[in-house]
PDB file of N, CA and C in Angstrom:
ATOM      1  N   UNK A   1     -22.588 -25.297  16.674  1.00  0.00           N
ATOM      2  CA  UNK A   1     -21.521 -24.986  15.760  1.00  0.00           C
ATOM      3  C   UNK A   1     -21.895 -25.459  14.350  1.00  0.00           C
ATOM      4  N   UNK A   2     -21.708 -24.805  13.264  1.00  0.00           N
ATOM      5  CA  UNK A   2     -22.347 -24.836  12.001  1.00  0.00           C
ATOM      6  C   UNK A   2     -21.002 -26.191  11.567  1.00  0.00           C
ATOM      7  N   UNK A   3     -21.422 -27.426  11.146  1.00  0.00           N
ATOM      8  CA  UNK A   3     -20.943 -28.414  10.268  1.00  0.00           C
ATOM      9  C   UNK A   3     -21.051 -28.339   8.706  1.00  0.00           C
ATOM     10  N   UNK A   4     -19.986 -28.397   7.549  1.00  0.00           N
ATOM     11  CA  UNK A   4     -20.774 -28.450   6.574  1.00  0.00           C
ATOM     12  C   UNK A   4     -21.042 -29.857   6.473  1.00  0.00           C
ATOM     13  N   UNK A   5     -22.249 -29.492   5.105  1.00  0.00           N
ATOM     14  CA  UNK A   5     -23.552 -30.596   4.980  1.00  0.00           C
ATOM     15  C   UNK A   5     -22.501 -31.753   3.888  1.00  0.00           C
ATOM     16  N   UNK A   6     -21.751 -31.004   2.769  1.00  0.00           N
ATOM     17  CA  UNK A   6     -21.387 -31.923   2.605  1.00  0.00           C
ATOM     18  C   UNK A   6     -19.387 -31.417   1.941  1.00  0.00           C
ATOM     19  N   UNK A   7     -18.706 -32.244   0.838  1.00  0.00           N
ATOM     20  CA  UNK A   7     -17.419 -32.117   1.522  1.00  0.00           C
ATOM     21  C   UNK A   7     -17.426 -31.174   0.159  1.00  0.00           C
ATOM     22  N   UNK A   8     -16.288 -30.584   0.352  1.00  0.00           N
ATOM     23  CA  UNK A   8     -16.380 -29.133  -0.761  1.00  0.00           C
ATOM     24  C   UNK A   8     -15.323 -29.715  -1.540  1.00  0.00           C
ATOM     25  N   UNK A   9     -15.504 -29.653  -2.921  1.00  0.00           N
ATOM     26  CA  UNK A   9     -14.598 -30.298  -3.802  1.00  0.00           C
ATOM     27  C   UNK A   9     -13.223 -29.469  -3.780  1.00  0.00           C
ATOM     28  N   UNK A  10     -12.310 -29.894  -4.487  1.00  0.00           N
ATOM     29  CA  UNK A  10     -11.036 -29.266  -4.559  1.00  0.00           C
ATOM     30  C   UNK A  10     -11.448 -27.709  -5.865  1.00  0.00           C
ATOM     31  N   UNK A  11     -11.716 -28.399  -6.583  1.00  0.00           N
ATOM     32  CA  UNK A  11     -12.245 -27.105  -7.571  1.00  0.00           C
ATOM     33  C   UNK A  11     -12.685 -25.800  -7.003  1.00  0.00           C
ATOM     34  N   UNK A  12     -13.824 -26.368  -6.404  1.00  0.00           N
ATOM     35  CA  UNK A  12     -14.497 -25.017  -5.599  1.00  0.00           C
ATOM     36  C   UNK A  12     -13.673 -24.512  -4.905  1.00  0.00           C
ATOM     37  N   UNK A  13     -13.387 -25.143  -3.661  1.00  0.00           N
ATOM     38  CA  UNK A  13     -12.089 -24.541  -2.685  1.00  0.00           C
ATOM     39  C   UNK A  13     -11.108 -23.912  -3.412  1.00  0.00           C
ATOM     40  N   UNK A  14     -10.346 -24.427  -4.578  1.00  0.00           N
ATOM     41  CA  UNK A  14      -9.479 -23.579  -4.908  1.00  0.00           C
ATOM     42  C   UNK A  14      -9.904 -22.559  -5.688  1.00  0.00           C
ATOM     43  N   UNK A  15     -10.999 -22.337  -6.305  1.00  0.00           N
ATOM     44  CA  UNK A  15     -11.753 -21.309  -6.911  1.00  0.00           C
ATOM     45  C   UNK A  15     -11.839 -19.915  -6.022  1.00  0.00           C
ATOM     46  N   UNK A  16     -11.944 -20.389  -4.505  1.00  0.00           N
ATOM     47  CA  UNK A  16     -12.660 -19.701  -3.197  1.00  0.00           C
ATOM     48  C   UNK A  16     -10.903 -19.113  -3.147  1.00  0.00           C
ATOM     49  N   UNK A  17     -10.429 -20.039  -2.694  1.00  0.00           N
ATOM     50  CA  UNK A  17      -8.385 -19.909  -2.765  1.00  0.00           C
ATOM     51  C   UNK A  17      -8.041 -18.768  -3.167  1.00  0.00           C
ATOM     52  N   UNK A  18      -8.974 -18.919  -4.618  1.00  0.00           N
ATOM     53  CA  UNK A  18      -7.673 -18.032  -5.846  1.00  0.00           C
ATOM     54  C   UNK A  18      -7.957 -16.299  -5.718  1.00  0.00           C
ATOM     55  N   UNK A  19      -8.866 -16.160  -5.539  1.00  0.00           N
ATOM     56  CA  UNK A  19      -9.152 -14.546  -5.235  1.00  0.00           C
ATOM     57  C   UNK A  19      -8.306 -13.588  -4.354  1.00  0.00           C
ATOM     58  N   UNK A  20      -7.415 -14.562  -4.045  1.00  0.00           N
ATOM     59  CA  UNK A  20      -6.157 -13.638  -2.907  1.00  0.00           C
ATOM     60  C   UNK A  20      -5.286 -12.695  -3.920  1.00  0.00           C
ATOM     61  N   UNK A  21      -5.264 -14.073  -5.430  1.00  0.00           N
ATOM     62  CA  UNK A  21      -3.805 -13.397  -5.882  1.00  0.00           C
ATOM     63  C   UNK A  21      -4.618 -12.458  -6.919  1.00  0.00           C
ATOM     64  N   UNK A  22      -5.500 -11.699  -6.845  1.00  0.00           N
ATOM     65  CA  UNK A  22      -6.107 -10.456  -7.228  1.00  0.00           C
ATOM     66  C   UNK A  22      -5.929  -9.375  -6.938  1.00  0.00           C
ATOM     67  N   UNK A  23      -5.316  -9.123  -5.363  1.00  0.00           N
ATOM     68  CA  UNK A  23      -5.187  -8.009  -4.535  1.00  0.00           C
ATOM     69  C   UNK A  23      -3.513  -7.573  -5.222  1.00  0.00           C
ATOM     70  N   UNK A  24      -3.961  -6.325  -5.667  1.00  0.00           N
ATOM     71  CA  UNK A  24      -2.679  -5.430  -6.159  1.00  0.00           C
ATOM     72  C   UNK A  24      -2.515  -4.570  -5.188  1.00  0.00           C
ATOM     73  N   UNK A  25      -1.067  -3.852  -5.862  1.00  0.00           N
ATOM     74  CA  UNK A  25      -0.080  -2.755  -5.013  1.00  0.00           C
ATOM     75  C   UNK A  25      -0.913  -1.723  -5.326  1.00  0.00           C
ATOM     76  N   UNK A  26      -1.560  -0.766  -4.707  1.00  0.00           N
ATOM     77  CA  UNK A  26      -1.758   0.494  -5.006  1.00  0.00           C
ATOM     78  C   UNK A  26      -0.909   1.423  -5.884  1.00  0.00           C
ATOM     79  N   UNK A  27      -2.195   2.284  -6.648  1.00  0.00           N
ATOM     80  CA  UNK A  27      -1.358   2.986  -7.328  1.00  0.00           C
ATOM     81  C   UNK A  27      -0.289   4.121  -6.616  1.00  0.00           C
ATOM     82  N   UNK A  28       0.906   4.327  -6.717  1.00  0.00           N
ATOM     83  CA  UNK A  28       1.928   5.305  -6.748  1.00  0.00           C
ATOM     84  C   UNK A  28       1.665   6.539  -7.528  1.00  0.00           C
ATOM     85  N   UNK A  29       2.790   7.665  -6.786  1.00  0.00           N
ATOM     86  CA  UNK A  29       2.588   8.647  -7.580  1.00  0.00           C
ATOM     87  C   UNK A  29       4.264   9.323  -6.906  1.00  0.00           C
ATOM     88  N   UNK A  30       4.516  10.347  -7.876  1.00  0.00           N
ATOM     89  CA  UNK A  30       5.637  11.315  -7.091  1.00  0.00           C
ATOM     90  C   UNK A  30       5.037  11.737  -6.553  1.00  0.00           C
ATOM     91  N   UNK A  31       6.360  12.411  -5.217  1.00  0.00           N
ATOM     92  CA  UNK A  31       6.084  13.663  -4.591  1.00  0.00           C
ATOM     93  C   UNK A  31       5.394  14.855  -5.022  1.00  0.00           C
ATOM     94  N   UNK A  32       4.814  15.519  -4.217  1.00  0.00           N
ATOM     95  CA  UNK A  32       4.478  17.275  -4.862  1.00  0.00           C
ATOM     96  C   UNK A  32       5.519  17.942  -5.077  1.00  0.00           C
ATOM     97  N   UNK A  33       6.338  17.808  -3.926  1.00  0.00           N
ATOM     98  CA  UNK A  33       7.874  18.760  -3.938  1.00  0.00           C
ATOM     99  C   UNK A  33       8.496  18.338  -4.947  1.00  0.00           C
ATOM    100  N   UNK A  34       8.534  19.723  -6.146  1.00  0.00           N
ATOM    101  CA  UNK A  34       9.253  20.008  -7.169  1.00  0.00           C
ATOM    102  C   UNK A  34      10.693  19.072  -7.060  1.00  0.00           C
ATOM    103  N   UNK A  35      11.538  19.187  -5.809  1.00  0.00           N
ATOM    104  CA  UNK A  35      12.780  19.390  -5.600  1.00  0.00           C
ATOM    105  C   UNK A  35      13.158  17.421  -5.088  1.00  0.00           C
ATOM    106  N   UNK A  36      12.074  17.190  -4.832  1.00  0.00           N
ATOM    107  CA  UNK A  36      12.103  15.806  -4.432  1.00  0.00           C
ATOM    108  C   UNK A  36      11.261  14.670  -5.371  1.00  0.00           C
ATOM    109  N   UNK A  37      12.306  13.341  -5.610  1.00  0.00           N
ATOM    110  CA  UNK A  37      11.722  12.725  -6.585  1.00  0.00           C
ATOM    111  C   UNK A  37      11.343  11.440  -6.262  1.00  0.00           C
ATOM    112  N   UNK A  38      11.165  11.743  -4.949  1.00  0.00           N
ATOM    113  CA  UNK A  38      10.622  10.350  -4.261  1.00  0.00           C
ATOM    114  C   UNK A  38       9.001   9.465  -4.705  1.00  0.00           C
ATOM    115  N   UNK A  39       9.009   8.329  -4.628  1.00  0.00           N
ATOM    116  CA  UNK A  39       7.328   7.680  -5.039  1.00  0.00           C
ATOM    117  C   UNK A  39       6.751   7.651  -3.593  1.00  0.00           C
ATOM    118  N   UNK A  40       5.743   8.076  -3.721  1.00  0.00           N
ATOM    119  CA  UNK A  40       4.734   8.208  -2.666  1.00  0.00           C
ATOM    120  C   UNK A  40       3.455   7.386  -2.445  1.00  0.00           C
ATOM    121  N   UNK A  41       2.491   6.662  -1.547  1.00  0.00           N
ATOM    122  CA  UNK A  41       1.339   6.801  -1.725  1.00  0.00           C
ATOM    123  C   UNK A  41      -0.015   7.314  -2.252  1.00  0.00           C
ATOM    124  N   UNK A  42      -0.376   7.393  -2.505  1.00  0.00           N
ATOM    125  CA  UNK A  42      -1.750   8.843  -2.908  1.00  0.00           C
ATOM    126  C   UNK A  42      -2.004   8.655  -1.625  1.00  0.00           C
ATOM    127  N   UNK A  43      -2.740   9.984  -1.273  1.00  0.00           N
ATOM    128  CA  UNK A  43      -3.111  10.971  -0.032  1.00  0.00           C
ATOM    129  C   UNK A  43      -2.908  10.473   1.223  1.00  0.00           C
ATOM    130  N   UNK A  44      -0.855  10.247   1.051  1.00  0.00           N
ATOM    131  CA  UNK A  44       0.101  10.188   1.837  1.00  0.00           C
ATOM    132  C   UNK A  44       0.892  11.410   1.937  1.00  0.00           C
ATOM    133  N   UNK A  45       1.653  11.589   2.959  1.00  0.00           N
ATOM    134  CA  UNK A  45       2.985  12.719   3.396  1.00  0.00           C
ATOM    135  C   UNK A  45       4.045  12.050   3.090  1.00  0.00           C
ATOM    136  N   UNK A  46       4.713  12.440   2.107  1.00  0.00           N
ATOM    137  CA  UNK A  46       5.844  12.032   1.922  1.00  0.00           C
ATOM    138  C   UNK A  46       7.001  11.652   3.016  1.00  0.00           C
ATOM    139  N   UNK A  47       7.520  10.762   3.210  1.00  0.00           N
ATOM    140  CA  UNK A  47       8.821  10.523   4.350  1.00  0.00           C
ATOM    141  C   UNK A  47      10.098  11.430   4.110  1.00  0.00           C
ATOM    142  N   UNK A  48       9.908  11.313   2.811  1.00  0.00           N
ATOM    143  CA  UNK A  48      11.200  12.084   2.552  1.00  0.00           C
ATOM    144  C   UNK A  48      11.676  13.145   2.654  1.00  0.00           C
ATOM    145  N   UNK A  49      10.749  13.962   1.833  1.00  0.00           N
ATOM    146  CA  UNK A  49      10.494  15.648   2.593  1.00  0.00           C
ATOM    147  C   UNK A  49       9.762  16.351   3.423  1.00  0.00           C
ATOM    148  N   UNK A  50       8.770  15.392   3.373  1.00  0.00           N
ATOM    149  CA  UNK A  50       7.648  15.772   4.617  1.00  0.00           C
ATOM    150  C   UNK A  50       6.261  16.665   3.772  1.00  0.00           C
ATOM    151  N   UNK A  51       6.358  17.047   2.292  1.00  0.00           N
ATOM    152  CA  UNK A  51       5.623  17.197   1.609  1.00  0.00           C
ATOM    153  C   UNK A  51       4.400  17.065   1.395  1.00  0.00           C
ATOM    154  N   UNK A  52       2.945  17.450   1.564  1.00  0.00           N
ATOM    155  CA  UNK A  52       1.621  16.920   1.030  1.00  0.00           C
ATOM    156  C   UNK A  52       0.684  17.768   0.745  1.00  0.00           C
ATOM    157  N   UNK A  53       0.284  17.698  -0.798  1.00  0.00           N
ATOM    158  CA  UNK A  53      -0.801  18.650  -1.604  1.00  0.00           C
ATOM    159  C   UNK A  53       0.196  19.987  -1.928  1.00  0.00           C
ATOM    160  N   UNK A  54       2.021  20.226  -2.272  1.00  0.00           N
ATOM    161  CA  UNK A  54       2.351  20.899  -2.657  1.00  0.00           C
ATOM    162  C   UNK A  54       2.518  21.705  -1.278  1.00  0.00           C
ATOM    163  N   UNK A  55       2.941  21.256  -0.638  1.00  0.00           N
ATOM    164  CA  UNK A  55       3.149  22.662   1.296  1.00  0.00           C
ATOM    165  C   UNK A  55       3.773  21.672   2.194  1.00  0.00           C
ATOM    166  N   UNK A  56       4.449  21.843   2.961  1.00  0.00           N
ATOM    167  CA  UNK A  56       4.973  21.569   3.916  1.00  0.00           C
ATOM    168  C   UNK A  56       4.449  21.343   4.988  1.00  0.00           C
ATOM    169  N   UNK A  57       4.505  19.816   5.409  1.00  0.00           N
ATOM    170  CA  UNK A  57       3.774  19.550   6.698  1.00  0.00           C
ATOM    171  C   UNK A  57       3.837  19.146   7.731  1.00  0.00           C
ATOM    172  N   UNK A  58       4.817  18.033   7.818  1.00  0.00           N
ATOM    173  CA  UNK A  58       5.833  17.488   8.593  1.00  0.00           C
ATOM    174  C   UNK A  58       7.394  17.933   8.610  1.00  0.00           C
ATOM    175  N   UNK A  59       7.895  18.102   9.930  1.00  0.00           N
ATOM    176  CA  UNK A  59       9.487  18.368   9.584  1.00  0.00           C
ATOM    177  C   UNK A  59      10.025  17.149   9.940  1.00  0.00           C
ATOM    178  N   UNK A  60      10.925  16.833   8.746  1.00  0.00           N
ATOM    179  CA  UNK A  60      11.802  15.508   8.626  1.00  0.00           C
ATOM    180  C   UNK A  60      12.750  15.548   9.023  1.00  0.00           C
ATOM    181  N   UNK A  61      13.229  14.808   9.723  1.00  0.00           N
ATOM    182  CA  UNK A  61      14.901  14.779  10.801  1.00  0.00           C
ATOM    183  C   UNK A  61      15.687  13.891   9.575  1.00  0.00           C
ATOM    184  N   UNK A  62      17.037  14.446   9.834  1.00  0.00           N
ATOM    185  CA  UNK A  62      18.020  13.560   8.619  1.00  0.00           C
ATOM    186  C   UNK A  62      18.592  12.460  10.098  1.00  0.00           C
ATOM    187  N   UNK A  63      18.516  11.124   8.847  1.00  0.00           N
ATOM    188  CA  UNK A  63      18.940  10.079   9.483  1.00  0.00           C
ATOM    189  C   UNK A  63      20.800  10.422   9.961  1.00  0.00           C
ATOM    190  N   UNK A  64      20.910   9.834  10.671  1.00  0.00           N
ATOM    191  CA  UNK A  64      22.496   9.789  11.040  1.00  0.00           C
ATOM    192  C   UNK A  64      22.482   8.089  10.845  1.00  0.00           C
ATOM    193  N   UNK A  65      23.906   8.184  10.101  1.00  0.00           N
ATOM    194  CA  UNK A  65      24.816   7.122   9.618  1.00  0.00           C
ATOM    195  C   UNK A  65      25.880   6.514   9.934  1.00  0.00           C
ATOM    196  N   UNK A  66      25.930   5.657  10.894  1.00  0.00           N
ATOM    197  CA  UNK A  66      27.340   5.110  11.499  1.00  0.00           C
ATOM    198  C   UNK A  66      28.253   4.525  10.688  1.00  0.00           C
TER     199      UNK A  66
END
């Protein structure tokens, strides 16, 4: 089992740490569907209308509401 050789300062470690808070949200985009103004993924299907690359691809069931 690999031991380290010797003790890793706080600096370094948190240097090693800090590169997490780099990771961003992907960019967004609207829908294709004219008619829908939902934010989407990029080269995602929309949930909302079922929309992707401007055509219809999925059929979306409407939620029911108690």
């Amino acid at each position: 089992m690999a031991v380290p050789k010797k003790k890793v300062s706080k600096a370094r470690r948190d240097k090693r740490r800090s590169n997490n808070s780099k990771l961003s949200m992907p960019g967004m985009s609207k829908c294709s569907n004219p008619a829908c103004d939902a934010i989407v993924k990029p080269h995602c299907v929309c949930k909302v209308c079922g929309f992707y690359n401007g055509k219809k691809v999925i059929e979306v069931k409407a939620d029911k509401k108690a």
